[in-house]
Protein backbone atom coordinates (compact mmCIF):
# COMPACT_ATOMS: atom_id res chain seq x y z
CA UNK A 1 149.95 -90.61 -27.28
CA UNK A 2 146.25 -90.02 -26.73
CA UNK A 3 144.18 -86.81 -26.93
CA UNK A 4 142.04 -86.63 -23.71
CA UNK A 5 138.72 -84.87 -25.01
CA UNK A 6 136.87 -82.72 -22.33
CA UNK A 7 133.25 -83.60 -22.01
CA UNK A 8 130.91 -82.22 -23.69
CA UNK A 9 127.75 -80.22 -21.28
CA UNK A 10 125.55 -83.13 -22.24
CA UNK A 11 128.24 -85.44 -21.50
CA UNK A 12 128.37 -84.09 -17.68
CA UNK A 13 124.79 -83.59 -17.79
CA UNK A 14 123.91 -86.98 -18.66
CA UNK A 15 126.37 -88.34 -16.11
CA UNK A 16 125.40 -85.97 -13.58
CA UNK A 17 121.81 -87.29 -13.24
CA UNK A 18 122.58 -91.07 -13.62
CA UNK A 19 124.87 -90.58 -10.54
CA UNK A 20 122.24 -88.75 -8.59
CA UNK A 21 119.39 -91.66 -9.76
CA UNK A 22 122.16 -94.40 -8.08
CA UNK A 23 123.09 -92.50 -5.54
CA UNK A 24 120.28 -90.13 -4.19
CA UNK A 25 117.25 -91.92 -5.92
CA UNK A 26 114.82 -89.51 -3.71
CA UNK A 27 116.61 -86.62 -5.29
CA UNK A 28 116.31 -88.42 -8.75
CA UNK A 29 112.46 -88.39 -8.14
CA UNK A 30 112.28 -84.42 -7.54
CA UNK A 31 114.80 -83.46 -10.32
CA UNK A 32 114.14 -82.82 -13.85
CA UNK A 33 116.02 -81.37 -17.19
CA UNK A 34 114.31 -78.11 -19.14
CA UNK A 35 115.37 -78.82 -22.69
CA UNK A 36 115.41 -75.62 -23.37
CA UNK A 37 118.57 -75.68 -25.69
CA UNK A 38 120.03 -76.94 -28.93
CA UNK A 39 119.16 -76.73 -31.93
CA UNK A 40 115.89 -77.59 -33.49
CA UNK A 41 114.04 -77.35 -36.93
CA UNK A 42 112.35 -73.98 -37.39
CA UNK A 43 108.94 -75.38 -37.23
CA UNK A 44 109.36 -76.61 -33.36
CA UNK A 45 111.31 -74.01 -32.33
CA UNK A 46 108.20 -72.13 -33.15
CA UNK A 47 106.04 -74.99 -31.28
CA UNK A 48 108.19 -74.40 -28.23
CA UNK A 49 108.17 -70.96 -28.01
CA UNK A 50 104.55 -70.42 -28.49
CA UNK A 51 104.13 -73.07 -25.18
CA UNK A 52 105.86 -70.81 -23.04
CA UNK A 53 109.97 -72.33 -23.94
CA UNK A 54 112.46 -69.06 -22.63
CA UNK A 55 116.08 -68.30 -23.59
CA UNK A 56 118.41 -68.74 -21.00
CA UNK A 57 116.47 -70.90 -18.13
CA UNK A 58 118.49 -73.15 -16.58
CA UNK A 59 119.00 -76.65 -17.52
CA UNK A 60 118.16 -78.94 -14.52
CA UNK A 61 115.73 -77.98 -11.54
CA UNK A 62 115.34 -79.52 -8.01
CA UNK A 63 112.03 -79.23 -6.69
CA UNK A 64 113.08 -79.14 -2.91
CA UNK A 65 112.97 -76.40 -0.93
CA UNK A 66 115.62 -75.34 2.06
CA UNK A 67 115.45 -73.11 4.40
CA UNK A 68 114.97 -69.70 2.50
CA UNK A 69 115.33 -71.41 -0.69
CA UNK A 70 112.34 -72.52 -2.69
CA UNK A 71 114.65 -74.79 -5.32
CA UNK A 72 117.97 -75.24 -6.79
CA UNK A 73 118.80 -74.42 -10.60
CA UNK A 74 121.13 -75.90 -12.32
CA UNK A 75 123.45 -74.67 -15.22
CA UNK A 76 126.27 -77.26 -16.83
CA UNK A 77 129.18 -76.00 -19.15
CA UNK A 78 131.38 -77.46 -20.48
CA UNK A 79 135.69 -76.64 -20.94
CA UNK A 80 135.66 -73.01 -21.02
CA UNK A 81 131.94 -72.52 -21.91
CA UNK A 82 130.28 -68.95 -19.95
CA UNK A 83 126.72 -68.48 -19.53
CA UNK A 84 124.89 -66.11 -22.28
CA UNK A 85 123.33 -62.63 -21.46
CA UNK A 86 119.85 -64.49 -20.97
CA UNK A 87 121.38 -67.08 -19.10
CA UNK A 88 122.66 -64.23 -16.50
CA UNK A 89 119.45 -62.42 -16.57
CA UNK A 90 117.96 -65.81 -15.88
CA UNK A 91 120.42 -66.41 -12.80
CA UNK A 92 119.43 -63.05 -11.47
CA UNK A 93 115.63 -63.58 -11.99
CA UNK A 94 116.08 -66.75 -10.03
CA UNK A 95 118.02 -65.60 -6.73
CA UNK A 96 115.58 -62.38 -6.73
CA UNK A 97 112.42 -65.09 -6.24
CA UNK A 98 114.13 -66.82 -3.53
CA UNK A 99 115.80 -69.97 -5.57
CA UNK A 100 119.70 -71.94 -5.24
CA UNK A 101 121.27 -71.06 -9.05
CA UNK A 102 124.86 -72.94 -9.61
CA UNK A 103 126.74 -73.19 -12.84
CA UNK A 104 128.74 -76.70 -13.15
CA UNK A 105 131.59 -77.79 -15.13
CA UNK A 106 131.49 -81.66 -13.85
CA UNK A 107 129.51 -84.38 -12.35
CA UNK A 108 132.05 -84.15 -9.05
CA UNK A 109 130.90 -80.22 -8.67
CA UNK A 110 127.08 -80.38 -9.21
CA UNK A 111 127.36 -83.42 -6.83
CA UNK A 112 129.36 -81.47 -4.19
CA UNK A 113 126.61 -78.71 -4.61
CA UNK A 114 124.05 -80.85 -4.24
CA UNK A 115 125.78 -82.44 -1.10
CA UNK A 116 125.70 -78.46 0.12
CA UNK A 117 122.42 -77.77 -0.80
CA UNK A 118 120.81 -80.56 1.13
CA UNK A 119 123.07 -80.03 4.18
């Protein structure tokens, strides 16, 4: 029998914004990752920090605003996977300026948001 292995957050990720580039190019062109996680060598973690790089911002953005919204945030897990304390604080930050903040466990959800979003 075969194991079915879930998908990993860049997995959906990765997915997610090939879809949206074949299906909603305009989106595509307003919609861009913040690689703001992983893990890196000590030396550009430094780099990235010093440039202004923040724990817990959110991993894709979508420059569009609607109606009282000034953008959407997006936030992918994966399986079981919960947002961290900065993550949170970064959710919170985000509503309190006026911005659209979902958390997505697969390409079919972040699209179905996205289909909300835009109306």
């Amino acid at each position: 029998r075969m194991k079915y292995k879930k998908p990993s957050e860049h997995q959906i990720q990765s997915a997610f914004m090939e879809l949206l580039a074949w299906k909603y190019p305009k989106i595509r062109e307003i919609t861009f990752a913040i690689p703001n996680g992983g893990f890196r060598h000590i030396g550009t973690a430094r780099k990235l920090k010093a440039e202004g790089s923040k724990a817990g911002v959110a991993d894709v953005f979508v420059m569009q605003a609607t109606g009282l919204q000034h953008g959407l945030w997006i936030e992918f897990k994966a399986g079981y996977g919960k947002q961290s304390d900065a993550q949170i604080a970064f959710e919170r930050l985000a509503i309190r300026q006026s911005y659209e903040y979902i958390v997505c466990y697969s390409v079919d959800e972040a699209i179905d948001k996205i289909n909300k979003y835009f109306g």
